[in-house]
N, C-alpha and C. Protein backbone atom coordinates (compact mmCIF):
# COMPACT_ATOMS: atom_id res chain seq x y z
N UNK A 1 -7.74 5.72 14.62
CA UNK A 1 -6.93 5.07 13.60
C UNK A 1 -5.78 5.95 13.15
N UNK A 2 -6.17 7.08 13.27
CA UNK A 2 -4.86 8.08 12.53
C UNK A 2 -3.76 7.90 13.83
N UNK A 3 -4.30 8.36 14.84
CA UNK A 3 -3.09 7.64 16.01
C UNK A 3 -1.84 6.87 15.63
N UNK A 4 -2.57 5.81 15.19
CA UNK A 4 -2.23 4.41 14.80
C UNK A 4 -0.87 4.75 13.89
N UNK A 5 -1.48 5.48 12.76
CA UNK A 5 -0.61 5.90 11.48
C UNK A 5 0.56 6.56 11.97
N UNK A 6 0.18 8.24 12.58
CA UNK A 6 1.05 9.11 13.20
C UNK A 6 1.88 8.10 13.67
N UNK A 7 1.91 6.86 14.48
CA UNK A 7 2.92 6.12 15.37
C UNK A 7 3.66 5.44 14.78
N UNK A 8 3.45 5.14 13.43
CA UNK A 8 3.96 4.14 12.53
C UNK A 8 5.10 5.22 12.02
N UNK A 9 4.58 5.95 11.59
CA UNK A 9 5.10 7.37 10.46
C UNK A 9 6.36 8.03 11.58
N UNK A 10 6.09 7.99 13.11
CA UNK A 10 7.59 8.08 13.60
C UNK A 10 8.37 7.68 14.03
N UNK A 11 7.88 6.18 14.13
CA UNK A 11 9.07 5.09 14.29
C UNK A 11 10.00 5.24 13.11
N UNK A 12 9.18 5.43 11.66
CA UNK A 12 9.30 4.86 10.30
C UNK A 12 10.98 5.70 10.20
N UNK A 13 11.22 6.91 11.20
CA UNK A 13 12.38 7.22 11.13
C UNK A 13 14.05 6.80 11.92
N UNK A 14 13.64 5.53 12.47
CA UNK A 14 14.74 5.00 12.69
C UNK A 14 15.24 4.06 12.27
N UNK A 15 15.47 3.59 10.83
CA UNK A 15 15.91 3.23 9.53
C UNK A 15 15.42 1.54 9.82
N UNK A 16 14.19 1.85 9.78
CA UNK A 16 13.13 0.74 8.91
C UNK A 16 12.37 0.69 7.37
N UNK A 17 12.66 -0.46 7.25
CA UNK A 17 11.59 -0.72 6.14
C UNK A 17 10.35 -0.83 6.15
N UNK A 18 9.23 0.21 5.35
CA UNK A 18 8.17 0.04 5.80
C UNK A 18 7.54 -0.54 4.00
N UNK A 19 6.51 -1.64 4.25
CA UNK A 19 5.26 -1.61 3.52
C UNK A 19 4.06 -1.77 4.26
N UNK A 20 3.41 -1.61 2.85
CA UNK A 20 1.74 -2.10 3.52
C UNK A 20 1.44 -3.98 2.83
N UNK A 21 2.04 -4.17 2.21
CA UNK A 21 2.13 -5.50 1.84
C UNK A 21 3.27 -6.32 1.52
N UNK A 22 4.10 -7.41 1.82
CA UNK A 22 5.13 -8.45 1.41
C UNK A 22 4.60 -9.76 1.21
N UNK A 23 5.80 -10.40 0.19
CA UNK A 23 5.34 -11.93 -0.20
C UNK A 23 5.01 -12.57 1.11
N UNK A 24 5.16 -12.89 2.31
CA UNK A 24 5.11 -13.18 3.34
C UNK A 24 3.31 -13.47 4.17
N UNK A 25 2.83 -11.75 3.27
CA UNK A 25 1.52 -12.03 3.99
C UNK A 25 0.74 -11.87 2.30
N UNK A 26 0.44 -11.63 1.72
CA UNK A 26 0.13 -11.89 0.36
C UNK A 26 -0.27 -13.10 -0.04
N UNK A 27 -1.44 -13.60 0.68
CA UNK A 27 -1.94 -14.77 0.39
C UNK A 27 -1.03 -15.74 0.74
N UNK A 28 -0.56 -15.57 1.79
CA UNK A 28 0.50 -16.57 2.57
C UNK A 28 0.08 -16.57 4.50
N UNK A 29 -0.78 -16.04 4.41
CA UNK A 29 -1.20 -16.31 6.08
C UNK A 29 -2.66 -15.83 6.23
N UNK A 30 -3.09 -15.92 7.41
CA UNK A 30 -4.57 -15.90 8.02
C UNK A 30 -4.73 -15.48 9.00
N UNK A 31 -6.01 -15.25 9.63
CA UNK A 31 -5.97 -14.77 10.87
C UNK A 31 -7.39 -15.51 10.92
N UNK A 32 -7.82 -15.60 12.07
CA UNK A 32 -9.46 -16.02 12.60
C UNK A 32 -10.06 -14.88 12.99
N UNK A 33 -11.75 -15.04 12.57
CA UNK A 33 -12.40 -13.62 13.06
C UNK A 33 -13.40 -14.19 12.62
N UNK A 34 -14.19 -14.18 14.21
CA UNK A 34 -15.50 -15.17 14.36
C UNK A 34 -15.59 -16.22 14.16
N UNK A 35 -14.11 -17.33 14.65
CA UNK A 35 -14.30 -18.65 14.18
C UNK A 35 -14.00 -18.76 12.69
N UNK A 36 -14.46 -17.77 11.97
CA UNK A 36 -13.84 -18.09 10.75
C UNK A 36 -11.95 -17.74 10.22
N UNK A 37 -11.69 -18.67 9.15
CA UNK A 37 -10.40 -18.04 8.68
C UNK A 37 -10.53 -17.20 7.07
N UNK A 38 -9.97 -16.35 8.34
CA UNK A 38 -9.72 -15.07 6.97
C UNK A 38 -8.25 -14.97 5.94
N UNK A 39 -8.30 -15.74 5.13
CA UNK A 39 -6.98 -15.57 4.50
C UNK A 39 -6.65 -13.81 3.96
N UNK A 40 -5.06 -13.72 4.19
CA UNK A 40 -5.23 -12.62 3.58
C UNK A 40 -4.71 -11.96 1.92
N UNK A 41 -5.33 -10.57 1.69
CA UNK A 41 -5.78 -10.59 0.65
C UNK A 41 -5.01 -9.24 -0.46
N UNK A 42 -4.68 -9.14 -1.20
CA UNK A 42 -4.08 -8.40 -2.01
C UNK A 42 -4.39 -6.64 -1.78
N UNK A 43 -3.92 -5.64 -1.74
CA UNK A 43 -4.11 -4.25 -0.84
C UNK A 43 -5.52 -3.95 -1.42
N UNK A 44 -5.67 -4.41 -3.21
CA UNK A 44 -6.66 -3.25 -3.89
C UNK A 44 -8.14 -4.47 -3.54
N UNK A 45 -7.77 -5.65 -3.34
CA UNK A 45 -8.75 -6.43 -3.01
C UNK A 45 -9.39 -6.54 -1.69
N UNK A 46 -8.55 -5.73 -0.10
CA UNK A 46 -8.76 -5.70 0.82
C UNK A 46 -9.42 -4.35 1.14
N UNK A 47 -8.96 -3.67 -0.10
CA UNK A 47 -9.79 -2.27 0.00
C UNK A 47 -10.94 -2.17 -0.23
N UNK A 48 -11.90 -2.94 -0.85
CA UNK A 48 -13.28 -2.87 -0.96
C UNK A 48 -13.77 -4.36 -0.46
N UNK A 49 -13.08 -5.12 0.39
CA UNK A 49 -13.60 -6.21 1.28
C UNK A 49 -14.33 -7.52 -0.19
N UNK A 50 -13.05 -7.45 -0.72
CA UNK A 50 -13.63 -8.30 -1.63
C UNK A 50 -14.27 -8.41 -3.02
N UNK A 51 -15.25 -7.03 -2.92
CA UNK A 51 -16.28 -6.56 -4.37
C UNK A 51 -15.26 -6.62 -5.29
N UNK A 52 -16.20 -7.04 -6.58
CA UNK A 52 -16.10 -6.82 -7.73
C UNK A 52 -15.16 -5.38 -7.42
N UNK A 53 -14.07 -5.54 -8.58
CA UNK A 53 -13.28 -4.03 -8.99
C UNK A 53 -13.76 -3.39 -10.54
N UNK A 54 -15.33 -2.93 -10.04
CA UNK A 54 -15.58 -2.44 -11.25
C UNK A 54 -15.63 -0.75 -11.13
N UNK A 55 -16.13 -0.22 -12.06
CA UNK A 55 -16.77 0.98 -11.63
C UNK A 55 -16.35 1.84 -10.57
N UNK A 56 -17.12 2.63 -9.86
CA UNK A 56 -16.77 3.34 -8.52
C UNK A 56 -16.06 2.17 -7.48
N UNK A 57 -16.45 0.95 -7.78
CA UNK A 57 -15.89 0.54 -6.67
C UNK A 57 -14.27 0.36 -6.45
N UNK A 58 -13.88 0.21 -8.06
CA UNK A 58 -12.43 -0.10 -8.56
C UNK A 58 -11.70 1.71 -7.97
N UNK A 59 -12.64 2.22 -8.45
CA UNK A 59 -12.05 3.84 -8.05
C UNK A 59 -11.73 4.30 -6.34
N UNK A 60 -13.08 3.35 -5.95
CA UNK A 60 -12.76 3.74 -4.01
C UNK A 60 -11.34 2.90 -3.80
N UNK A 61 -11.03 1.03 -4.63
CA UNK A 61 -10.46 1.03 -4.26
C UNK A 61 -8.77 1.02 -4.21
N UNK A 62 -8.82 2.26 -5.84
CA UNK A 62 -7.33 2.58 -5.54
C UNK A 62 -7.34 3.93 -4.75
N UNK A 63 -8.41 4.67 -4.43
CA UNK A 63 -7.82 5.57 -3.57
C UNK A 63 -7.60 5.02 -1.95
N UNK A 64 -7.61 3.94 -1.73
CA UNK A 64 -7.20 3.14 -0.59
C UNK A 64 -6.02 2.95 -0.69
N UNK A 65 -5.76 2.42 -2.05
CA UNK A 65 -4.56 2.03 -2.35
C UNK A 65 -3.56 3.39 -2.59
N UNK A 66 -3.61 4.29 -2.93
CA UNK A 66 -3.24 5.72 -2.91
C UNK A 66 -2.71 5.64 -1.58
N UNK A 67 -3.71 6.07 0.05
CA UNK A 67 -3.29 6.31 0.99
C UNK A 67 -2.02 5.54 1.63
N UNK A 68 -2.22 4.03 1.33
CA UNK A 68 -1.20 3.28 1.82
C UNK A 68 -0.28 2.88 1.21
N UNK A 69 0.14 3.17 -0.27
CA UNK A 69 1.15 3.69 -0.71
C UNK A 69 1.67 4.99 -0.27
N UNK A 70 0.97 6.06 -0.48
CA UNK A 70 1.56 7.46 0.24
C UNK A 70 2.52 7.16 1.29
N UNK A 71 1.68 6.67 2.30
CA UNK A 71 2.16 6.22 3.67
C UNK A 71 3.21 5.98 3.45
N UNK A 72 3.23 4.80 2.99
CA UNK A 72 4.50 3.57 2.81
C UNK A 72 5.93 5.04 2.06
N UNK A 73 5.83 5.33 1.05
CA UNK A 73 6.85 6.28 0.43
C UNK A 73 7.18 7.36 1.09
N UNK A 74 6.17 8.03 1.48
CA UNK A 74 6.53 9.02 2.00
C UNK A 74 7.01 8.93 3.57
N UNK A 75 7.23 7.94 3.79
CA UNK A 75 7.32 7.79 5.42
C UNK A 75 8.91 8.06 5.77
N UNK A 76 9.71 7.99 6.99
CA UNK A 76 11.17 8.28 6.55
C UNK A 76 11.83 7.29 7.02
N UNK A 77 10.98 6.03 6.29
CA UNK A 77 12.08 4.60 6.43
C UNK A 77 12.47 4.08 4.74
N UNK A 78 12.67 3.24 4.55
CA UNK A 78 12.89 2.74 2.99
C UNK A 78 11.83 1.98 2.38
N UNK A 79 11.35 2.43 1.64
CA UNK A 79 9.81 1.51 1.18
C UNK A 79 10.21 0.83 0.35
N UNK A 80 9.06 -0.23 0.36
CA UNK A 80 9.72 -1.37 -0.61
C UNK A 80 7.43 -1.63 -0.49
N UNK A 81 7.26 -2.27 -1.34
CA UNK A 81 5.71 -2.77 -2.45
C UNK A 81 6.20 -4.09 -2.78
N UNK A 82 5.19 -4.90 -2.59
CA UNK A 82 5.07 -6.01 -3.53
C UNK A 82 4.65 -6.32 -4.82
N UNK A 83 5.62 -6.72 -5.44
CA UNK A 83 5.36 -6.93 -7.23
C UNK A 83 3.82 -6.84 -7.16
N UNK A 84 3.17 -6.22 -8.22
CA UNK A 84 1.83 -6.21 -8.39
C UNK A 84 1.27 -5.05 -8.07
N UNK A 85 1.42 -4.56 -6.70
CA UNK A 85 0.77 -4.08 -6.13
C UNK A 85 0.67 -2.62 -7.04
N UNK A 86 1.22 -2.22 -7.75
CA UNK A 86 1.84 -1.21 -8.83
C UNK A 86 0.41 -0.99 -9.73
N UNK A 87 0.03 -2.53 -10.01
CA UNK A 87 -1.32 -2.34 -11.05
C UNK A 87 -2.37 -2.64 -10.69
N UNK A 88 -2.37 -3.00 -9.25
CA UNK A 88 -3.56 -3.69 -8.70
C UNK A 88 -3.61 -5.19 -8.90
N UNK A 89 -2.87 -5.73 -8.51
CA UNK A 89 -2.65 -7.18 -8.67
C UNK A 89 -3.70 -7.49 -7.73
N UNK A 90 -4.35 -8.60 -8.38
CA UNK A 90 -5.87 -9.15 -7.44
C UNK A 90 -5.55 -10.53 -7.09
N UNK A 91 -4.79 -11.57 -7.73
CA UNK A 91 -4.33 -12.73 -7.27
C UNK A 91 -3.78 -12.83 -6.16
N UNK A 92 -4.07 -14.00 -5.17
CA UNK A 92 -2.80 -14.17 -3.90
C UNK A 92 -1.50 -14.66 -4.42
N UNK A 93 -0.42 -13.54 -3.55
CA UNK A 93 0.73 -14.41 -4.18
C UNK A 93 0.99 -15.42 -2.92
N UNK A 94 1.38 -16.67 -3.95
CA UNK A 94 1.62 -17.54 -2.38
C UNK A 94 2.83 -18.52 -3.36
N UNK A 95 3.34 -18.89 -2.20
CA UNK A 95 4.67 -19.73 -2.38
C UNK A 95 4.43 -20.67 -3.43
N UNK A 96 3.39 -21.60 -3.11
CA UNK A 96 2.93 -22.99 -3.28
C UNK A 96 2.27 -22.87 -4.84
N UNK A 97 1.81 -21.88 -5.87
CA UNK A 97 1.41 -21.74 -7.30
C UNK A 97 1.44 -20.33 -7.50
N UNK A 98 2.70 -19.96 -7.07
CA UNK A 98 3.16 -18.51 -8.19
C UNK A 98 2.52 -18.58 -9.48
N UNK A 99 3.63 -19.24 -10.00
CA UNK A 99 3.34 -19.28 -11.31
C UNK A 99 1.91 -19.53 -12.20
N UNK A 100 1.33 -20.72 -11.39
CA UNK A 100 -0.42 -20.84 -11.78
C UNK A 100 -1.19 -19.58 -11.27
N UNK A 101 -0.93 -18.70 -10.86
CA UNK A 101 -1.58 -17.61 -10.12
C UNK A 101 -0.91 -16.40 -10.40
N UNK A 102 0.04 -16.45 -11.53
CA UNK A 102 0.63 -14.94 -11.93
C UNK A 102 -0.71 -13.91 -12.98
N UNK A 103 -0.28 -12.67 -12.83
CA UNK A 103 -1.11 -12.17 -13.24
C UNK A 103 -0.41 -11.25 -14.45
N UNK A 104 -0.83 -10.75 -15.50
CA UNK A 104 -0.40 -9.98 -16.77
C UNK A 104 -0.20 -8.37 -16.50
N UNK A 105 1.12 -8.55 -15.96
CA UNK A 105 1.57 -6.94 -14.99
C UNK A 105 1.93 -6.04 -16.07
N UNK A 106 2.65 -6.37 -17.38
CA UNK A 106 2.71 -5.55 -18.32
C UNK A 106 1.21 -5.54 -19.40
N UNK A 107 0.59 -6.12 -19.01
CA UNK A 107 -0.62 -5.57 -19.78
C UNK A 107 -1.74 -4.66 -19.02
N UNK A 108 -1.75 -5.29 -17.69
CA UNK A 108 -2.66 -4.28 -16.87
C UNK A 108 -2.11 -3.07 -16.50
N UNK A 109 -0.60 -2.82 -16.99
CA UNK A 109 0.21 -1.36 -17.00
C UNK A 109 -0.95 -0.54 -18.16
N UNK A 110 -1.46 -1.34 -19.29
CA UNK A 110 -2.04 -0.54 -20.45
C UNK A 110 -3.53 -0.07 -20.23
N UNK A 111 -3.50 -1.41 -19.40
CA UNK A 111 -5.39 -1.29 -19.23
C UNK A 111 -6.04 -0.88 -17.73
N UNK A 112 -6.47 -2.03 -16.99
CA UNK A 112 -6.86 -1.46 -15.86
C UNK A 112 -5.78 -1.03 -14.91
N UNK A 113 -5.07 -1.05 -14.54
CA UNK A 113 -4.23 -0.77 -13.64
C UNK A 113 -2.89 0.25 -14.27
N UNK A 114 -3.90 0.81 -15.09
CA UNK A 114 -3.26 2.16 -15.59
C UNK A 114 -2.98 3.32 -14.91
N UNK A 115 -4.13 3.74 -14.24
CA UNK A 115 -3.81 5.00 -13.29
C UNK A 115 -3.00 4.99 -11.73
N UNK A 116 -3.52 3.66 -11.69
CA UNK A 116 -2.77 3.00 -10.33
C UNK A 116 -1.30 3.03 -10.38
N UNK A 117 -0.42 2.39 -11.59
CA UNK A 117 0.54 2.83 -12.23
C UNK A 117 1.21 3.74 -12.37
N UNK A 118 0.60 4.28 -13.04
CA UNK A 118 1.13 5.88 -13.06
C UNK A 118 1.51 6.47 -11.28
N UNK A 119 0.40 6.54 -10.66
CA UNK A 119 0.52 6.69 -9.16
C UNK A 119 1.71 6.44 -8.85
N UNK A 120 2.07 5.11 -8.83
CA UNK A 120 3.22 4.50 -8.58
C UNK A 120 4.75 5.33 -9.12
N UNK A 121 4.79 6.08 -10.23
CA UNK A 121 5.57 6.22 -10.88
C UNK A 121 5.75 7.45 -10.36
N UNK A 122 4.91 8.17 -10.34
CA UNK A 122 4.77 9.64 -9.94
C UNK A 122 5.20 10.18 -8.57
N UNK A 123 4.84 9.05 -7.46
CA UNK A 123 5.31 9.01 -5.94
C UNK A 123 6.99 8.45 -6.03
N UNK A 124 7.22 7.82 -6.97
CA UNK A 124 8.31 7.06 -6.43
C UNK A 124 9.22 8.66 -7.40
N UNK A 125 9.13 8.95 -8.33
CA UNK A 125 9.72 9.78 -8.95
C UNK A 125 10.26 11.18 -7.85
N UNK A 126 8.69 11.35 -7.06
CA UNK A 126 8.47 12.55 -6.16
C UNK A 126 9.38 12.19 -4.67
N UNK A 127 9.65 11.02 -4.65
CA UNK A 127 10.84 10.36 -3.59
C UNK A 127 12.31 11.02 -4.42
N UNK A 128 12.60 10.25 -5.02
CA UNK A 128 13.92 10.37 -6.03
C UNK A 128 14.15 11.70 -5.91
N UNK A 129 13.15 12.61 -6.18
CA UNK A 129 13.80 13.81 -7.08
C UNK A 129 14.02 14.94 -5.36
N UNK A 130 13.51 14.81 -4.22
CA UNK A 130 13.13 15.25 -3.16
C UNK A 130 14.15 14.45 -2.29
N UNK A 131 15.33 15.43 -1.74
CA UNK A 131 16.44 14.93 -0.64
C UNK A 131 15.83 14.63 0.92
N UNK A 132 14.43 15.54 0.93
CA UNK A 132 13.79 15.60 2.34
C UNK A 132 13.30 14.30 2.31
N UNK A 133 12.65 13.36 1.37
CA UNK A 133 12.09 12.55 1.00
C UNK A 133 12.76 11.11 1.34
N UNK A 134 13.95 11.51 1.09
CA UNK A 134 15.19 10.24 1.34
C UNK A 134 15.61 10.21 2.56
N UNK A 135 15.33 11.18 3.44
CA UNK A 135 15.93 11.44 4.64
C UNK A 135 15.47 10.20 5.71
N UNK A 136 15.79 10.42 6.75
CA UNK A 136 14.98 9.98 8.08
C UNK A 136 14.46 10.54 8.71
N UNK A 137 14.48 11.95 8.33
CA UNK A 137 13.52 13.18 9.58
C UNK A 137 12.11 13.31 9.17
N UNK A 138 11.22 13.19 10.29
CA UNK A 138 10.32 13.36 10.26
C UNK A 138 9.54 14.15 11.57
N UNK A 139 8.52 14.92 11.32
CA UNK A 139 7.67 15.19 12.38
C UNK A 139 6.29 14.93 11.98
N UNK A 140 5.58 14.92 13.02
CA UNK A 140 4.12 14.87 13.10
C UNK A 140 3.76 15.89 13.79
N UNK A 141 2.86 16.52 12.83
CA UNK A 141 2.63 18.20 13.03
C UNK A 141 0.93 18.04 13.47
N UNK A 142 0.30 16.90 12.75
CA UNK A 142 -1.11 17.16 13.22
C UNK A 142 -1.78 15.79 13.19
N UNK A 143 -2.59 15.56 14.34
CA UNK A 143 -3.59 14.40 13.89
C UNK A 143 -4.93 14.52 14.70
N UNK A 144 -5.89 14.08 13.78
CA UNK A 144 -7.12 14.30 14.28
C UNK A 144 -7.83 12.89 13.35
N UNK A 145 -8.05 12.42 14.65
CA UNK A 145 -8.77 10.91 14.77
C UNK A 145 -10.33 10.84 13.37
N UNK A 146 -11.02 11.82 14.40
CA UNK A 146 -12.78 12.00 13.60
C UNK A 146 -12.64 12.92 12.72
N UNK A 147 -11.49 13.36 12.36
CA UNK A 147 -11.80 13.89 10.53
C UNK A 147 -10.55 13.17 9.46
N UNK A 148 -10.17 12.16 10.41
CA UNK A 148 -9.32 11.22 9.69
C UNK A 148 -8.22 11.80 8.99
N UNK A 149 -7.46 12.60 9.85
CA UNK A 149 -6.48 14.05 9.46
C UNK A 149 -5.03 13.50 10.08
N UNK A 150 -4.17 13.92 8.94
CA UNK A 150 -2.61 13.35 9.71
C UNK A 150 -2.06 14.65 8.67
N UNK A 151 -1.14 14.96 9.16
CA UNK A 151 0.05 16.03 8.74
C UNK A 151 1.30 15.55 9.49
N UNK A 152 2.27 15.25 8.98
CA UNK A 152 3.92 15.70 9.20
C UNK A 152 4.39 16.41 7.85
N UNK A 153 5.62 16.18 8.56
CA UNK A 153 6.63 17.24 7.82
C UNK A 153 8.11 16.54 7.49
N UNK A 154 8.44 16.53 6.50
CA UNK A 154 9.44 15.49 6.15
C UNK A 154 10.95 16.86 5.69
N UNK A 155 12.23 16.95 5.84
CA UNK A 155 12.88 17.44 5.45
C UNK A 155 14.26 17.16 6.02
């Protein structure tokens, strides 16, 4: 899987836009798996396959959400997030009932999707303030599959 990443992370430097989520697939498409349809599902909701976001589980799953934000910012294309994704937005966004399906983004800034937040603020700040960060150069200095290990080098 880190493969996978490393390959993403050096394309990401020939001036693409990268996310890990857009309105597009955000509860706007599906895939089949086993005959069944899998709609798909919001980052912090795909990170624990659904569970309740309580407790440890809410915690495993913003550090999911951590990695693929990282990814996404730190990569050396232009990142762009889907509204929400900032506080842990758990609703699908879909074309067809936005609005019946919006979720309270300035209140879950206060409450749960507080630290997630912050995250957000702190990476995007650590972009801004960092010229290597804005660049397009990148290398990939290390990857190792079975300890789930990636290193580049951005400058």
């Amino acid at each position: 899987a880190m493969d996978y990443f490393a390959g993403a992370l050096a394309a990401s430097g020939s001036h693409k836009v990268v996310y890990h989520e857009s309105h597009d697939e955000a509860g706007n498409s599906y895939y089949d798996e086993g005959g069944n349809r899998v709609e798909s599902r919001r980052t912090i909701v795909a990170a624990v396959n659904s569970a309740p976001l309580i407790g440890e589980t809410r915690r495993y799953a913003e550090a999911r959400c951590h990695f693929a934000c990282g990814v996404t910012m730190l990569s050396a294309g232009t990142p762009m997030f889907l509204m929400g994704e900032e506080i842990g937005a758990q609703r699908q966004y879909r074309y067809s009932d936005f609005i019946n399906n919006r979720e309270d983004l300035l209140g879950e800034r206060q409450t749960n999707g507080q630290r997630l937040f912050r995250f957000y603020q702190d990476i995007i700040r650590l972009r801004l303030s960092n010229s290597g960060l804005r660049s397009h150069n990148i290398d990939i200095i290390h990857v190792h599959n079975a300890n789930r290990a990636l290193a580049f080098r951005r400058w």
